[in-house]
C-alpha atoms as a PDB file:
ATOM      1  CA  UNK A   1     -90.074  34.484   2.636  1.00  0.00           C
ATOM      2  CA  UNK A   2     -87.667  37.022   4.422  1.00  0.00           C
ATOM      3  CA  UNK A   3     -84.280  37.508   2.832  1.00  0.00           C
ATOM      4  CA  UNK A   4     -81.645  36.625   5.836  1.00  0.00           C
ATOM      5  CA  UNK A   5     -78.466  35.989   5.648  1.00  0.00           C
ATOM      6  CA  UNK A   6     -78.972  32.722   6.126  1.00  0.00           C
ATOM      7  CA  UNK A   7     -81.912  32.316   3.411  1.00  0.00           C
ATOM      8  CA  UNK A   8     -80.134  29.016   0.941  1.00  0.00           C
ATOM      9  CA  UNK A   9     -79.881  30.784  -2.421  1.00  0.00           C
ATOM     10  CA  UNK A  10     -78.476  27.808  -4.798  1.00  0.00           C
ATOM     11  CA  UNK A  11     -78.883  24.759  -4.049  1.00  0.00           C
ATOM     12  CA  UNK A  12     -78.249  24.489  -0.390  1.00  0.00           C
ATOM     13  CA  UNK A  13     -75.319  27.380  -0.771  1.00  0.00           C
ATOM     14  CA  UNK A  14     -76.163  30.222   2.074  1.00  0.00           C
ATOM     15  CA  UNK A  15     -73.879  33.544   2.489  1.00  0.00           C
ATOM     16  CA  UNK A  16     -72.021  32.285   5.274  1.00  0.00           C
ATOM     17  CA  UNK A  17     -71.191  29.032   3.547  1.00  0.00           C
ATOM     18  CA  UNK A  18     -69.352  31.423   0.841  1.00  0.00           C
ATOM     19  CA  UNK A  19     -67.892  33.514   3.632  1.00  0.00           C
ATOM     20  CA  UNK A  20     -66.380  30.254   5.137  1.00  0.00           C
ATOM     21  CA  UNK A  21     -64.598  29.535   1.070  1.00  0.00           C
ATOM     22  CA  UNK A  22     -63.266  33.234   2.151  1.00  0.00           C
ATOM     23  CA  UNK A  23     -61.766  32.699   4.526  1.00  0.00           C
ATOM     24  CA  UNK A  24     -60.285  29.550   3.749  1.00  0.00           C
ATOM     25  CA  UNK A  25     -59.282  30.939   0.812  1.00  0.00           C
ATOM     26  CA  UNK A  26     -57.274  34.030   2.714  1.00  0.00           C
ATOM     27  CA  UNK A  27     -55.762  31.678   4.765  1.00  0.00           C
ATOM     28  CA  UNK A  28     -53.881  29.512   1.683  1.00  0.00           C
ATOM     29  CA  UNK A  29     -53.065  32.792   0.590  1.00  0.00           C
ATOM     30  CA  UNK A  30     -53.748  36.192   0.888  1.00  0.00           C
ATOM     31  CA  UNK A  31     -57.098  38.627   1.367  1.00  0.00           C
ATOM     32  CA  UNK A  32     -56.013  40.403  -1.694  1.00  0.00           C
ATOM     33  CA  UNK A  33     -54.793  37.395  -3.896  1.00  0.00           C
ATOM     34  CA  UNK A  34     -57.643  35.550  -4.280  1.00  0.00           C
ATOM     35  CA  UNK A  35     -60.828  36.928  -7.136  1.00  0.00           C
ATOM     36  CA  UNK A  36     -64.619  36.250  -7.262  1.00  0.00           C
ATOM     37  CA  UNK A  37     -63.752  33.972  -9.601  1.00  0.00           C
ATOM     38  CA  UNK A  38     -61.629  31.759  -7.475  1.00  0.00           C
ATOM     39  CA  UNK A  39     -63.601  31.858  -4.875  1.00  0.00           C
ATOM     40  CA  UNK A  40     -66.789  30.725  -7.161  1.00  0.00           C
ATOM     41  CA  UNK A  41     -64.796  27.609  -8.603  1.00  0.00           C
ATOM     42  CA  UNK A  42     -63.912  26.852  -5.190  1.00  0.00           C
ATOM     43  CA  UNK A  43     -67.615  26.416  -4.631  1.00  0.00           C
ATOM     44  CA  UNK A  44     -68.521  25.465  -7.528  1.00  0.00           C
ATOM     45  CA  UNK A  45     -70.955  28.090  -9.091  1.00  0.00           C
ATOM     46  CA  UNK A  46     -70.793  31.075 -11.409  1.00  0.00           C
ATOM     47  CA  UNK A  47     -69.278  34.267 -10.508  1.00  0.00           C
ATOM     48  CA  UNK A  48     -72.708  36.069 -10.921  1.00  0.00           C
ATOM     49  CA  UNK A  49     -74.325  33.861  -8.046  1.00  0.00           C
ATOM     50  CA  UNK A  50     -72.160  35.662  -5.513  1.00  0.00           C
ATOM     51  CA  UNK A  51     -72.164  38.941  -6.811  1.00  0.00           C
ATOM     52  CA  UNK A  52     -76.134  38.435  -6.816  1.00  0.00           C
ATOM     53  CA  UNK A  53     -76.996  36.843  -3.679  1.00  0.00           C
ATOM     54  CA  UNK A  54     -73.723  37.942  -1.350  1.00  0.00           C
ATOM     55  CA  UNK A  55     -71.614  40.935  -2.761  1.00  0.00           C
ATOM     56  CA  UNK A  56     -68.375  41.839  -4.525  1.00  0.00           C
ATOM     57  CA  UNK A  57     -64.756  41.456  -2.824  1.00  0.00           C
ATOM     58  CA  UNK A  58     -65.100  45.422  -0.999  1.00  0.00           C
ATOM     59  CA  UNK A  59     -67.737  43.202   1.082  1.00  0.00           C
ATOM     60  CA  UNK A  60     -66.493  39.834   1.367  1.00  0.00           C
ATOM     61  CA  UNK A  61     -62.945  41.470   2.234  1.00  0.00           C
ATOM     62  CA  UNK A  62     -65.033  43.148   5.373  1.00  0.00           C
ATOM     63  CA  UNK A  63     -66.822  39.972   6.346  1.00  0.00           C
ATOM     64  CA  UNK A  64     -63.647  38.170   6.265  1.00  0.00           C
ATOM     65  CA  UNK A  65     -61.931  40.431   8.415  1.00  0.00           C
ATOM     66  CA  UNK A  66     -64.993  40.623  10.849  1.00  0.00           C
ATOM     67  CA  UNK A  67     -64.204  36.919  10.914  1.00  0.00           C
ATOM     68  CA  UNK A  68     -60.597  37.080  12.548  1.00  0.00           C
ATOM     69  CA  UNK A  69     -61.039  40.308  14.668  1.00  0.00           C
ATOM     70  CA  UNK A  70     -63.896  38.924  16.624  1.00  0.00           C
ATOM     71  CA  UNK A  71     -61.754  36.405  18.375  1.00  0.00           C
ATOM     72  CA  UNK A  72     -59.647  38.857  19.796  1.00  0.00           C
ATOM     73  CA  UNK A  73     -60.045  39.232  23.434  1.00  0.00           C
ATOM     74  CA  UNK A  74     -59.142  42.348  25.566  1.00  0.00           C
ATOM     75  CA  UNK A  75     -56.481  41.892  28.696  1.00  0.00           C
ATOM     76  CA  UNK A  76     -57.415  42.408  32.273  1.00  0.00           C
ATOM     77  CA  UNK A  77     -58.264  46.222  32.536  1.00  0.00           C
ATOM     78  CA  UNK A  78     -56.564  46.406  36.038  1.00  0.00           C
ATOM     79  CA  UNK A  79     -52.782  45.746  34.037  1.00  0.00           C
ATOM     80  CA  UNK A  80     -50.939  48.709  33.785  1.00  0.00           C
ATOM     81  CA  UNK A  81     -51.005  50.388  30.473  1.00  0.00           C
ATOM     82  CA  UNK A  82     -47.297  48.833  29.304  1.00  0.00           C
ATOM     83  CA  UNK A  83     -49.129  45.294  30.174  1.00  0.00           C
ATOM     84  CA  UNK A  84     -52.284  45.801  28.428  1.00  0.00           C
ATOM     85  CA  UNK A  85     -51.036  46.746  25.176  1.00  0.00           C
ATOM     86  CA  UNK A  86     -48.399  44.176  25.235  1.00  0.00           C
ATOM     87  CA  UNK A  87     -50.622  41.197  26.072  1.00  0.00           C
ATOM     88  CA  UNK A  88     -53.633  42.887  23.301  1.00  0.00           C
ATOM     89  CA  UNK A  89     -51.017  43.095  20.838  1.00  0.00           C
ATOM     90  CA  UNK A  90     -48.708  40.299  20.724  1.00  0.00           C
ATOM     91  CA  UNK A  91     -52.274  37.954  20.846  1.00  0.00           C
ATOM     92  CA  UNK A  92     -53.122  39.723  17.537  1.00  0.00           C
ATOM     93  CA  UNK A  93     -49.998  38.812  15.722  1.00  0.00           C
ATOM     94  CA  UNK A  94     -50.629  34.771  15.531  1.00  0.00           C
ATOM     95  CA  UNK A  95     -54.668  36.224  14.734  1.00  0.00           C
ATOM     96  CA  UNK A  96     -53.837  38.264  11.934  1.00  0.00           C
ATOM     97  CA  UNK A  97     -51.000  35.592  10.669  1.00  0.00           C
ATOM     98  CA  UNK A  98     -53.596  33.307  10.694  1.00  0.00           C
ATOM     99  CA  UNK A  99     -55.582  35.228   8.026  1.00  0.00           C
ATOM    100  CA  UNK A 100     -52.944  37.325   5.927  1.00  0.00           C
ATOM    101  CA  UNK A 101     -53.727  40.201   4.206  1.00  0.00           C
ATOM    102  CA  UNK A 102     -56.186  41.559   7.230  1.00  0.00           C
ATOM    103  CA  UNK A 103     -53.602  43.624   8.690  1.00  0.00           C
ATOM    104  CA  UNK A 104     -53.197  45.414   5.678  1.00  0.00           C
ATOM    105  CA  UNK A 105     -56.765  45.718   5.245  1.00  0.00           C
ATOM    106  CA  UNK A 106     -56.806  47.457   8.911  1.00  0.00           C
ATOM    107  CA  UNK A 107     -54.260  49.811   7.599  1.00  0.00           C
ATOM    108  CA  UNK A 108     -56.585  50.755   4.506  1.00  0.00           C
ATOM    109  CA  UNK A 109     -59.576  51.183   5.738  1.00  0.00           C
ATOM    110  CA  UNK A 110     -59.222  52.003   9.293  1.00  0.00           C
ATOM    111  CA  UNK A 111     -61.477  50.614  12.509  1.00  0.00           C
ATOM    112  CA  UNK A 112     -64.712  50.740  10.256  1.00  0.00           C
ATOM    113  CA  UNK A 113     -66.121  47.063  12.034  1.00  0.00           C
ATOM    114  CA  UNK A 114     -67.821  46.529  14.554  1.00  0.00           C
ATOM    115  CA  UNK A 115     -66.063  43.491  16.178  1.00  0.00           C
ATOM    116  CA  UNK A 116     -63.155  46.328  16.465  1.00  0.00           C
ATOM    117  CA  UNK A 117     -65.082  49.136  18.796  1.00  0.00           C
ATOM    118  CA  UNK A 118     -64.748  47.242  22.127  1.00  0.00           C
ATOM    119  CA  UNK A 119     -61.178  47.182  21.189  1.00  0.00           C
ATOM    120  CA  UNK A 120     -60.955  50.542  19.908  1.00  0.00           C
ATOM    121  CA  UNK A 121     -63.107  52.141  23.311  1.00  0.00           C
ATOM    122  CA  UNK A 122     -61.278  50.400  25.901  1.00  0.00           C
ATOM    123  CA  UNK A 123     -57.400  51.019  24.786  1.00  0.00           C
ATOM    124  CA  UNK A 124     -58.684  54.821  24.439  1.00  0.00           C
ATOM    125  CA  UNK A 125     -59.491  54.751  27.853  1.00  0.00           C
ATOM    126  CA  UNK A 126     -56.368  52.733  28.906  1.00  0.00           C
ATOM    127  CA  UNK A 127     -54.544  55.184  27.358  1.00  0.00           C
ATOM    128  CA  UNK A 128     -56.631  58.185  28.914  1.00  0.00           C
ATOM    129  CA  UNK A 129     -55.945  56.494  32.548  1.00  0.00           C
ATOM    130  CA  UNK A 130     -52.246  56.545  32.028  1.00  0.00           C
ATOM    131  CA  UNK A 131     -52.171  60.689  31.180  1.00  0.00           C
ATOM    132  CA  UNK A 132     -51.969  60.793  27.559  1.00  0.00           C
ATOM    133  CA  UNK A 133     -54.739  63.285  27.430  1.00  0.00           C
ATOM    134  CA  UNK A 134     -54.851  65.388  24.300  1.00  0.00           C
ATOM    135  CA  UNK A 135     -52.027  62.713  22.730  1.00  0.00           C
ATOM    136  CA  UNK A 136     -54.509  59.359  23.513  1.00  0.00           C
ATOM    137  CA  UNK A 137     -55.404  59.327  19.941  1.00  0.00           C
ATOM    138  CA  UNK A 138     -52.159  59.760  18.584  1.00  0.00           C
ATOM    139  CA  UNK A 139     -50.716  57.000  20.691  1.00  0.00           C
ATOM    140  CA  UNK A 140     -53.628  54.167  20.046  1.00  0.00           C
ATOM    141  CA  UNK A 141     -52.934  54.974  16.372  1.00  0.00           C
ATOM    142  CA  UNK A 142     -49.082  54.524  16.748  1.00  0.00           C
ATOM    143  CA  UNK A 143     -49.480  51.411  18.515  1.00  0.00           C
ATOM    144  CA  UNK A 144     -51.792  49.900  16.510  1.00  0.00           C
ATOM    145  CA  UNK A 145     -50.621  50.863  13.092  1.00  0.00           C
ATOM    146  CA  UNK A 146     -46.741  49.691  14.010  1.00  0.00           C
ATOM    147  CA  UNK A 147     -48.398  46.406  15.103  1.00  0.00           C
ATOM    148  CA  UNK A 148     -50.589  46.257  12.115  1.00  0.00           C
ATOM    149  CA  UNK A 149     -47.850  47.703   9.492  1.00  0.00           C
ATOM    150  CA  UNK A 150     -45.583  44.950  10.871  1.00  0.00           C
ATOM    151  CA  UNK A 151     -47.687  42.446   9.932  1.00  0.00           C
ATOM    152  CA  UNK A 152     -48.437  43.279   6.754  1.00  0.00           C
ATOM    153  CA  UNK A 153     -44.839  43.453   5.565  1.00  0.00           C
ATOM    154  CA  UNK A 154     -44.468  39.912   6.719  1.00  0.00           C
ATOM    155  CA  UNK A 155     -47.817  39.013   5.456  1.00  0.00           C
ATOM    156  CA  UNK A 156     -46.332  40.410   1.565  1.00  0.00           C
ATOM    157  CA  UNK A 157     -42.965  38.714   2.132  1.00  0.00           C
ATOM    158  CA  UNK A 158     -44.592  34.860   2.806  1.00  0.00           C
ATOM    159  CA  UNK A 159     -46.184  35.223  -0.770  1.00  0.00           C
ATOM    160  CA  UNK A 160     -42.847  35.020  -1.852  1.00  0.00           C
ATOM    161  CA  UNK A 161     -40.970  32.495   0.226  1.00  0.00           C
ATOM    162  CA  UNK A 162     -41.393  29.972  -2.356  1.00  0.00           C
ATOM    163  CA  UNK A 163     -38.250  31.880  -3.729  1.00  0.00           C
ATOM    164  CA  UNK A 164     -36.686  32.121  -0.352  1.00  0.00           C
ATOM    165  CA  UNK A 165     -33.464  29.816  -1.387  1.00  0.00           C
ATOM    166  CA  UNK A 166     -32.632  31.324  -4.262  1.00  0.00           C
ATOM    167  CA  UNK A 167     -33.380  34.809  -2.380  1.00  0.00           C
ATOM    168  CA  UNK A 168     -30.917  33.960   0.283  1.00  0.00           C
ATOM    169  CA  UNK A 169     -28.382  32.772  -2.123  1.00  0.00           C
ATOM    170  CA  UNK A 170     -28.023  35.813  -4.295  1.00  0.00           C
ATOM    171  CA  UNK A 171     -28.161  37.729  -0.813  1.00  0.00           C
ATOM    172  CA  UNK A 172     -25.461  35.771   0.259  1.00  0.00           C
ATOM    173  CA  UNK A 173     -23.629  36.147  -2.461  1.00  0.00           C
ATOM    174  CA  UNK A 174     -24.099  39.590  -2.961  1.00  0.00           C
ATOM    175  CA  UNK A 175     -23.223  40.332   0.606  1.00  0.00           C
ATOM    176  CA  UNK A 176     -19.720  38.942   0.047  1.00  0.00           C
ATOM    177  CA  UNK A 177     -19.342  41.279  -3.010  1.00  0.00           C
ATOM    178  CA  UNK A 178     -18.888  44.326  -0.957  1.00  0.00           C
ATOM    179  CA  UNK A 179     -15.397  44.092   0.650  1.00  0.00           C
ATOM    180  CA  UNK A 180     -16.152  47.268   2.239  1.00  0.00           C
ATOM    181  CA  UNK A 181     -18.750  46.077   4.051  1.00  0.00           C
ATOM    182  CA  UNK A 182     -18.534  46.389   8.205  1.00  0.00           C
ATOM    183  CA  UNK A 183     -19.004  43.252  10.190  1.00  0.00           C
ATOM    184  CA  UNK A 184     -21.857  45.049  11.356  1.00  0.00           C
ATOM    185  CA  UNK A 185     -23.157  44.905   8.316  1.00  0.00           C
ATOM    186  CA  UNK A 186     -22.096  41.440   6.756  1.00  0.00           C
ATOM    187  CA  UNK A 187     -23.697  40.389  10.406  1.00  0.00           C
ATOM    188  CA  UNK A 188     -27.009  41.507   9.737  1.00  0.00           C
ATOM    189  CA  UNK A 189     -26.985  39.847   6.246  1.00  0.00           C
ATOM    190  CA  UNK A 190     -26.432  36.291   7.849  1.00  0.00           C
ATOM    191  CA  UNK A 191     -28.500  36.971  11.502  1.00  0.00           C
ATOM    192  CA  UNK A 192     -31.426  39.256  10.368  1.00  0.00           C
ATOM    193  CA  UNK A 193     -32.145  38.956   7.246  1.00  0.00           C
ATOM    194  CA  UNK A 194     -30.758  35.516   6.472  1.00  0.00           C
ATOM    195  CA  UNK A 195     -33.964  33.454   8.683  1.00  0.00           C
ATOM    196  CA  UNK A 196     -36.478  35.989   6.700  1.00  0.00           C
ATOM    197  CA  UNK A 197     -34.903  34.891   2.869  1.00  0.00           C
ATOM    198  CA  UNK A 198     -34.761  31.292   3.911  1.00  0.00           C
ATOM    199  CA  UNK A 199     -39.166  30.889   4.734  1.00  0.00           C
ATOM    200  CA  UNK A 200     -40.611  28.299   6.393  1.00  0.00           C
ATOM    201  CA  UNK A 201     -40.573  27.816  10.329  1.00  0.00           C
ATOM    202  CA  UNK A 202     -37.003  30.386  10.366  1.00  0.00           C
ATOM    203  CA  UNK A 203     -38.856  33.185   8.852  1.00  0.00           C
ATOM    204  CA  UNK A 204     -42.004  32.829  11.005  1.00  0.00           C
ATOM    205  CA  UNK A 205     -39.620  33.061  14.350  1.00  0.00           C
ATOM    206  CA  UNK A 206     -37.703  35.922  13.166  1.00  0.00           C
ATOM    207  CA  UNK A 207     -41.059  37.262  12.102  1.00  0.00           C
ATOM    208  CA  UNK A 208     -42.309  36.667  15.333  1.00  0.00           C
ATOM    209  CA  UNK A 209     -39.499  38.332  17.267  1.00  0.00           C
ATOM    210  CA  UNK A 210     -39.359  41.319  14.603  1.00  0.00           C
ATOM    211  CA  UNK A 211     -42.876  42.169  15.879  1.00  0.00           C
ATOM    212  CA  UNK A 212     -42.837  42.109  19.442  1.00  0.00           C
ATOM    213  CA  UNK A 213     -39.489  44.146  19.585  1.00  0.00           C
ATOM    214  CA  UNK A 214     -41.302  46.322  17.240  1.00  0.00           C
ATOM    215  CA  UNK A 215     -44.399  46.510  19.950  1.00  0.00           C
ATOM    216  CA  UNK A 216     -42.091  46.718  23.140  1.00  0.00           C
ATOM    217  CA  UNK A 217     -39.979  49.582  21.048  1.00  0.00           C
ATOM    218  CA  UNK A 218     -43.715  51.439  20.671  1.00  0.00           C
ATOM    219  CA  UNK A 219     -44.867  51.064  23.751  1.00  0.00           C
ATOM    220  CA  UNK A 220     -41.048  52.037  25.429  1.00  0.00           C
ATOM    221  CA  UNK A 221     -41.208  55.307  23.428  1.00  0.00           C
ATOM    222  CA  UNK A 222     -44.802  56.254  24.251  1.00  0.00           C
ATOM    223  CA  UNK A 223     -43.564  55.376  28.183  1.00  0.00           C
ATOM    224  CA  UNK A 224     -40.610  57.688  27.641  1.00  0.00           C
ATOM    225  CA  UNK A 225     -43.120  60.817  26.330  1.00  0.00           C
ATOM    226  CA  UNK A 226     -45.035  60.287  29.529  1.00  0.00           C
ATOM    227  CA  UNK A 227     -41.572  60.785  31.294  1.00  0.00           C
ATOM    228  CA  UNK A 228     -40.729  63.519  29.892  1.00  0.00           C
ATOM    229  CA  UNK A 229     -43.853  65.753  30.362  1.00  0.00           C
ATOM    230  CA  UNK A 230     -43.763  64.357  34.042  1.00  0.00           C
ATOM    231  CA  UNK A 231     -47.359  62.399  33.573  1.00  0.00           C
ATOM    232  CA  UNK A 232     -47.761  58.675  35.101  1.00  0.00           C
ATOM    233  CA  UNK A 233     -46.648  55.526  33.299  1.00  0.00           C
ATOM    234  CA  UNK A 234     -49.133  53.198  35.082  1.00  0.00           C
END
């Protein structure tokens, strides 16, 4: 009998079923938290049945990933550039959210998936079409590792936010210990980073709006080099 990835190996137990624990495990927690070992009591086998019949984390990690990146879906070609990358990337954020940990796993290891190469091919040639030329590479990387760095800072910080009250206490608290501080400053203690300490639906809006001014900043700069060498925005 052929060996497919579909081929039961224990009892019923197939790859993708231990692909699915994967993922469900990355979503309670992180791609990067959880070991071979948790995933095998979460099924309910030894450790050496995956590593046999499926692979260590290096390939699980991938097929995980694989699973959330091919559900994205690319914008209407015919948008101008601006439009594209704005819809393409603030779709990925709830995506990647979804599954934490596989925005930093983008950053690591790069566009080495296939669900990613439709992706990767037709914001080159977005890019191209607007007069980036020799710069299109530099400004698909820009654009996608600000999106992708973004999340992955607030991916790290919701593995904490079970100490977000005491976090935003002592912030509080040490915020009012600097009587030199500006209002400026003593403002972005209690407006910015106040919603992040506190977790929970606050931290996931300010999270939210953190990353699409982040995108809109990208994308506004890389409009403003086109400016300046006199090439089209559109």
């Amino acid at each position: 009998m052929s060996d497919t990835v579909t081929a039961p190996f224990h009892v019923g137990l197939t790859p993708e079923r231990v692909v699915d624990a994967a993922v469900e495990l990355t979503r309670e927690s992180h791609l990067m938290s959880w070991s071979i070992r948790d995933l095998a009591g979460r099924l309910g086998i030894a450790p050496s049945v995956i590593y046999h019949h499926v692979g260590g984390k290096d390939l699980l990690c991938r097929r995980v990933v694989e699973r959330a990146l091919v559900r994205i879906e690319l914008p209407d070609p015919a948008l101008p550039w601006q439009e594209w990358y704005r819809t393409l990337l603030y779709s990925i954020q709830p995506l990647a959210t979804e599954f934490p940990g596989v925005a930093k796993w983008m950053l690591m290891h790069g566009p080495t998936i296939p669900p990613v190469l439709p992706v990767i091919e037709a914001g080159m040639e977005i890019l191209r079409r607007a007069g980036f030329g020799e710069r299109t590479h530099l400004a698909y990387a820009l654009l996608l590792n600000n999106a992708m760095l973004t999340i992955s800072m607030g991916d790290d910080r919701r593995q904490h936010e079970g100490d977000g009250p005491r976090d935003h206490a002592t912030m509080m608290v040490e915020f009012a210990q600097l009587p030199t501080a500006s209002d400026d400053v003593r403002a972005m203690g209690s407006e910015f980073l106040r919603p992040f300490a506190e977790g929970g639906d606050t931290a996931a809006q300010m999270r939210t709006a953190y990353y699409r001014f982040t995108v809109d900043t990208t994308i506004a700069g890389l409009a403003a080099t086109l400016d300046l060498t006199g090439d089209p925005t559109t």
